[in-house]
C-alpha atoms as a PDB file:
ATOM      1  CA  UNK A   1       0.000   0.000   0.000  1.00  0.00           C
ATOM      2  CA  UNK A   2       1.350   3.388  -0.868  1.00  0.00           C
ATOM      3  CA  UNK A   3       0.729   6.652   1.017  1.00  0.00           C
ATOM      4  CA  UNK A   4       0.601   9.565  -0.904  1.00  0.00           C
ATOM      5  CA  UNK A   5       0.902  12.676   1.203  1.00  0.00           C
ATOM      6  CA  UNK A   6       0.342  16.298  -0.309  1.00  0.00           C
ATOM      7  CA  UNK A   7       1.358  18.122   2.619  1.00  0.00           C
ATOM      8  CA  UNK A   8       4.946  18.766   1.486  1.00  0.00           C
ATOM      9  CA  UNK A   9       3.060  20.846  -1.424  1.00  0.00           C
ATOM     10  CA  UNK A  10       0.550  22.608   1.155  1.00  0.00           C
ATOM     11  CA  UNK A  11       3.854  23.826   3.102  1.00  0.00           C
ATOM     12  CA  UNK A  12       5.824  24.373  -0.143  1.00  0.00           C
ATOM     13  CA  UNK A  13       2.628  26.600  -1.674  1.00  0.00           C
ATOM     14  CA  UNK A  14       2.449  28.386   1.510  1.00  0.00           C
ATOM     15  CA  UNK A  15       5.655  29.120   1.848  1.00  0.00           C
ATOM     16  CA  UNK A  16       5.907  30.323  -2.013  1.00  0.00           C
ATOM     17  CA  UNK A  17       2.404  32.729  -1.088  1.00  0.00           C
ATOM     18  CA  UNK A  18       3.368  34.154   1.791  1.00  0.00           C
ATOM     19  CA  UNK A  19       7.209  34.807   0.011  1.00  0.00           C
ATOM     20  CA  UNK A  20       5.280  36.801  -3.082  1.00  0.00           C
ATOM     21  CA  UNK A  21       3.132  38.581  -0.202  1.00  0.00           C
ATOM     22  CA  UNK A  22       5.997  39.929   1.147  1.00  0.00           C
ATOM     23  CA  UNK A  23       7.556  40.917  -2.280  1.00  0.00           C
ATOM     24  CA  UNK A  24       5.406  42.105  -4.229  1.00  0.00           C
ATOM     25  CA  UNK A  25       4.731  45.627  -1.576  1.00  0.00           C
ATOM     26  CA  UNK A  26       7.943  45.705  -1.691  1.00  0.00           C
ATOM     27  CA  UNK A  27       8.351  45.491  -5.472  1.00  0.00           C
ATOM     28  CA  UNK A  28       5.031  48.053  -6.146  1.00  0.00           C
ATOM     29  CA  UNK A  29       6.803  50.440  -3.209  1.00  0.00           C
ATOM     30  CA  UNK A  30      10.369  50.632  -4.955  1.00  0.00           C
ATOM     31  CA  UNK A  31       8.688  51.647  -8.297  1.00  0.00           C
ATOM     32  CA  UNK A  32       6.394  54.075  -6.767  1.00  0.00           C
ATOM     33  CA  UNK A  33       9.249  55.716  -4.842  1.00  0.00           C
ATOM     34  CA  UNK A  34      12.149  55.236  -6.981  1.00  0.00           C
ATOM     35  CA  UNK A  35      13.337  58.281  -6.215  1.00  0.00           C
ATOM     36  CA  UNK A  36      16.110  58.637  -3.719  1.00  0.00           C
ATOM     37  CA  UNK A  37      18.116  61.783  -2.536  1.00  0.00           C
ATOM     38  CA  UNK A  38      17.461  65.664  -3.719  1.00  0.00           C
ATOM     39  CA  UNK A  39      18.196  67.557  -6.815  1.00  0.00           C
ATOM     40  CA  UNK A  40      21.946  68.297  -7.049  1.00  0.00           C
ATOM     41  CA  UNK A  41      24.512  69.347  -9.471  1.00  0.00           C
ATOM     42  CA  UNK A  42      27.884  67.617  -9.825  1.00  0.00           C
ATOM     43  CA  UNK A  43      30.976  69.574 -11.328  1.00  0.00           C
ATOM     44  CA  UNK A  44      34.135  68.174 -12.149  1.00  0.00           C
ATOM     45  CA  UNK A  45      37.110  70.471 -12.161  1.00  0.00           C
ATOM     46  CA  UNK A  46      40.008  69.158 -14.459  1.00  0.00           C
ATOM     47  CA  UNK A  47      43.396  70.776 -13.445  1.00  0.00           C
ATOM     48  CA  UNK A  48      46.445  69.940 -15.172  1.00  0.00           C
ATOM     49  CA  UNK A  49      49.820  70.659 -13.947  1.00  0.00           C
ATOM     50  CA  UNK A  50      52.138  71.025 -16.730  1.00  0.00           C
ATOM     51  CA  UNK A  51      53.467  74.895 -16.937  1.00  0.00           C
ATOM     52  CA  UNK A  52      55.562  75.640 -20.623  1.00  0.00           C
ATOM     53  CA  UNK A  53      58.806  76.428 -19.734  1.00  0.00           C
ATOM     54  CA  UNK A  54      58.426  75.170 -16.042  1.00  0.00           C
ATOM     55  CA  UNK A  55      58.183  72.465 -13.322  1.00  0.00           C
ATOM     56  CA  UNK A  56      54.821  71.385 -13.331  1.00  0.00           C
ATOM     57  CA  UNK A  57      53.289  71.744 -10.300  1.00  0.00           C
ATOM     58  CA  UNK A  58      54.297  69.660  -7.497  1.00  0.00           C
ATOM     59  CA  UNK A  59      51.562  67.739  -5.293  1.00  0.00           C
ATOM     60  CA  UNK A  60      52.265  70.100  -2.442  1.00  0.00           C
ATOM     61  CA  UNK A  61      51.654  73.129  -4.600  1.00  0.00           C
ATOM     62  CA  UNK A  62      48.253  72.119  -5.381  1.00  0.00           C
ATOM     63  CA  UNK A  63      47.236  70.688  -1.697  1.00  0.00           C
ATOM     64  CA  UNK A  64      48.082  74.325  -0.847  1.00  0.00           C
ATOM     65  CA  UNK A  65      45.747  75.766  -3.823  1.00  0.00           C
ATOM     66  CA  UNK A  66      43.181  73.080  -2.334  1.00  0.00           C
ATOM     67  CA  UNK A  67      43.529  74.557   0.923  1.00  0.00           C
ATOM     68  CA  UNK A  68      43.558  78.369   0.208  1.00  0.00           C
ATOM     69  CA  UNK A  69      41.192  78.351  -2.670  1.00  0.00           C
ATOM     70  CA  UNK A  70      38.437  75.091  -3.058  1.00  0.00           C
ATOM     71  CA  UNK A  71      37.894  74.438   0.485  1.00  0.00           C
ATOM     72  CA  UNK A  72      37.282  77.516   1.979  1.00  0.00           C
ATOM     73  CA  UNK A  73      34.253  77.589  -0.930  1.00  0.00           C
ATOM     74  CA  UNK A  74      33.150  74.288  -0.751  1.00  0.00           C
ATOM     75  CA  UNK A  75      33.878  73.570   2.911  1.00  0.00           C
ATOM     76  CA  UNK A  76      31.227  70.946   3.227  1.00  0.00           C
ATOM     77  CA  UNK A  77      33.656  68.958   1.094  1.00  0.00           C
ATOM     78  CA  UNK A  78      34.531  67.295  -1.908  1.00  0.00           C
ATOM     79  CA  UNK A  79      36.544  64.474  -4.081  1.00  0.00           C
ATOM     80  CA  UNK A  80      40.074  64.502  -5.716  1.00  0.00           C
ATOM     81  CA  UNK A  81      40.817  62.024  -7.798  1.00  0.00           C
ATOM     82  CA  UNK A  82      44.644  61.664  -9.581  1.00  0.00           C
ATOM     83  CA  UNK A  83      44.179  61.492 -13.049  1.00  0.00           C
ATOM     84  CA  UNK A  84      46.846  61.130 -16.070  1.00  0.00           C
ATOM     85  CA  UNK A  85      45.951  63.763 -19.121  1.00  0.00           C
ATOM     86  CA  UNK A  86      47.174  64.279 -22.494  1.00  0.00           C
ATOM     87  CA  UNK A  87      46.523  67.205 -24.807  1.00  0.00           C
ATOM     88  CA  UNK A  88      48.042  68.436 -27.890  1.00  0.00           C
ATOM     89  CA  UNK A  89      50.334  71.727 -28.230  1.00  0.00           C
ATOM     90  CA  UNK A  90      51.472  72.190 -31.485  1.00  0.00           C
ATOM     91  CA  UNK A  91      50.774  68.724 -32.953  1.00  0.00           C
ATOM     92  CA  UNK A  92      52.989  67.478 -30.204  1.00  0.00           C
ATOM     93  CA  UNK A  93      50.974  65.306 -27.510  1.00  0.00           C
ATOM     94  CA  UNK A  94      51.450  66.631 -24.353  1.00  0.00           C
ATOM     95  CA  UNK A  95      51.082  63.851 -21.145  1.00  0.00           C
ATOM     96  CA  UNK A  96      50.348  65.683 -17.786  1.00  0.00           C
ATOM     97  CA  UNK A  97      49.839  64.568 -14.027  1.00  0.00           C
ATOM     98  CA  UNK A  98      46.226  66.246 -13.487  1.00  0.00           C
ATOM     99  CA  UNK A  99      43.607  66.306 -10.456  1.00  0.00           C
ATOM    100  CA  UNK A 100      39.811  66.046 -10.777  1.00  0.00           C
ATOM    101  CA  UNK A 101      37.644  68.015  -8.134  1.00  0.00           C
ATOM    102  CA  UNK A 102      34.253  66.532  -7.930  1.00  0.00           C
ATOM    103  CA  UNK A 103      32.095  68.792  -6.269  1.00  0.00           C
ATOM    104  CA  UNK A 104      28.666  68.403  -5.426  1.00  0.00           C
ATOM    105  CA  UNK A 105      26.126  70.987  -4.318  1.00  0.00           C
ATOM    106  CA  UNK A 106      21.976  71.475  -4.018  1.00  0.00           C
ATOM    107  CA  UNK A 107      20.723  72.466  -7.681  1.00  0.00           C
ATOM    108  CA  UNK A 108      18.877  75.575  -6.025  1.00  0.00           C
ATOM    109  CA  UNK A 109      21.844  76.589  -5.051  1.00  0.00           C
ATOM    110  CA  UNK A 110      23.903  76.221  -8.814  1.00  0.00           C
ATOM    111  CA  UNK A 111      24.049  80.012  -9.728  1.00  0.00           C
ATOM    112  CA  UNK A 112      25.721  81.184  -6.511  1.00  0.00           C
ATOM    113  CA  UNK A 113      28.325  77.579  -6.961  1.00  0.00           C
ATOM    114  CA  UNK A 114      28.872  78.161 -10.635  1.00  0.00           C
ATOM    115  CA  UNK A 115      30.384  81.397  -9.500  1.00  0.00           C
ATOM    116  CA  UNK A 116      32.392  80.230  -6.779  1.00  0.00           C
ATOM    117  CA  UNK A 117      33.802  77.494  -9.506  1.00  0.00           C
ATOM    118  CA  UNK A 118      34.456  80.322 -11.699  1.00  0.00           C
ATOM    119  CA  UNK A 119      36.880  82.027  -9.592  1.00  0.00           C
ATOM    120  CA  UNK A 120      38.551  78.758  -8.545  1.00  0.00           C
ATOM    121  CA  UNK A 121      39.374  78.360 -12.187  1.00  0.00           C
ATOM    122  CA  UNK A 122      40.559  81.619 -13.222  1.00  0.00           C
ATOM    123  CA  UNK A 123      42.789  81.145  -9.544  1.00  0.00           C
ATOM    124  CA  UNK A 124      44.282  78.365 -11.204  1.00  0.00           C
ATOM    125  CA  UNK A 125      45.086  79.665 -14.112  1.00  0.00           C
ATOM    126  CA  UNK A 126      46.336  82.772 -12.948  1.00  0.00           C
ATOM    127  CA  UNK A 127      49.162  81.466 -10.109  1.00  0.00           C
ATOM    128  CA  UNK A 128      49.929  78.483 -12.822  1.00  0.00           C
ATOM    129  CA  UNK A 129      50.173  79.860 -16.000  1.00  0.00           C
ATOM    130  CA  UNK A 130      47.469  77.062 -17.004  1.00  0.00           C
ATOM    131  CA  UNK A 131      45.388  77.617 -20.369  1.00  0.00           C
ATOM    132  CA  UNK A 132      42.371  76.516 -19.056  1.00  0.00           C
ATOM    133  CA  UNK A 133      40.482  74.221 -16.142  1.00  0.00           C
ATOM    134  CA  UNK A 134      38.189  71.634 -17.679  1.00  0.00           C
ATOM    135  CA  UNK A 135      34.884  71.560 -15.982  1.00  0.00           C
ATOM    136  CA  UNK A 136      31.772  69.900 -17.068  1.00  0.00           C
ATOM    137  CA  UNK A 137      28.670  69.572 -15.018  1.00  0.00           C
ATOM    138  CA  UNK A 138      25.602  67.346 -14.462  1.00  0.00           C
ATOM    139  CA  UNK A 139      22.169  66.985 -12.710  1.00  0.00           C
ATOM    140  CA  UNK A 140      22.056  64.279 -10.142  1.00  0.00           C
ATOM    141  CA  UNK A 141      20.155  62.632  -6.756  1.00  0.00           C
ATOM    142  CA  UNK A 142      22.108  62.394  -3.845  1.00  0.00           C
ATOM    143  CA  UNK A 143      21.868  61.921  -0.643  1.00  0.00           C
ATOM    144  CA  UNK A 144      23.774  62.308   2.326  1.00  0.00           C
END
C-alpha cells in the first residue's frame, strides 16, 4: 500500500504565497518611490599641472591651492581624484599629471556655486600659468 501525502506541497505553496506577499509591496513600493536623494549638481574640475617652460606643479603646490582656494568655498567637502591627461600643443601630444575636483552641491543653489567654480578656475590659471580648467557639469540625486 502506498501513502501519498500532499502536505509537502501545502507547506511548499504556503511558503511560495506568503514569500510573493511579502515581495510584491515591496516590489510596487520601490517603483512608486524610486526616487532617492534631492536635486543636485555635480561639477568636475580638471586641473592639469604642466606649466611651458616650467616644473609642473608639485603635489604640495596644489594641496596648498586646495587649501587656500576650493575648500574655503566648498567647505562641506569634496573628491580629488589623480588622473593622467594628455593634450596636444602644437601637434605634439602633451602627457600631464592632473587632479579632478568633484564637487557636489543642491541644484537651487547652482548660480551662486557656478560662480564660486568660476573664480577657482581663473585662480588656477592665474598662479599656474594654465590655459584653461576643464569643468563639465551634471544633474544628479544624492543623498547624504
Amino acid at each position: 500500500m502506498n501513502f501519498i501525502s500532499d502536505t509537502r506541497g501545502r507547506v511548499g505553496g504556503g511558503v511560495l504565497l506568503a514569500l510573493l506577499g511579502a515581495g510584491i509591496p515591496a516590489l510596487v513600493g520601490a517603483a512608486l518611490h524610486s526616487h532617492v536623494g534631492e536635486p543636485y549638481q555635480e561639477t568636475t574640475l580638471y586641473f592639469g599641472t604642466e606649466r611651458p617652460g616650467r616644473a609642473s606643479v608639485a603635489e604640495q603646490e596644489f594641496m596648498g591651492f586646495l587649501d587656500r582656494e576650493i575648500t574655503p568655498a566648498f567647505p562641506e567637502g569634496l573628491t580629488i581624484l589623480d588622473g593622467h591627461g594628455q593634450w596636444q600643443r602644437a601637434g605634439k601630444v602633451i602627457r600631464e599629471t592632473s587632479y579632478e575636483v568633484v564637487l557636489l552641491y543642491p541644484e537651487k543653489e547652482a548660480e551662486e556655486r557656478s560662480a564660486r567654480i568660476e573664480r577657482i578656475r581663473q585662480a588656477y590659471e592665474d598662479q599656474y600659468q594654465q590655459d584653461s580648467v576643464g569643468r563639465s557639469d551634471d544633474k544628479v540625486t544624492a543623498e547624504f
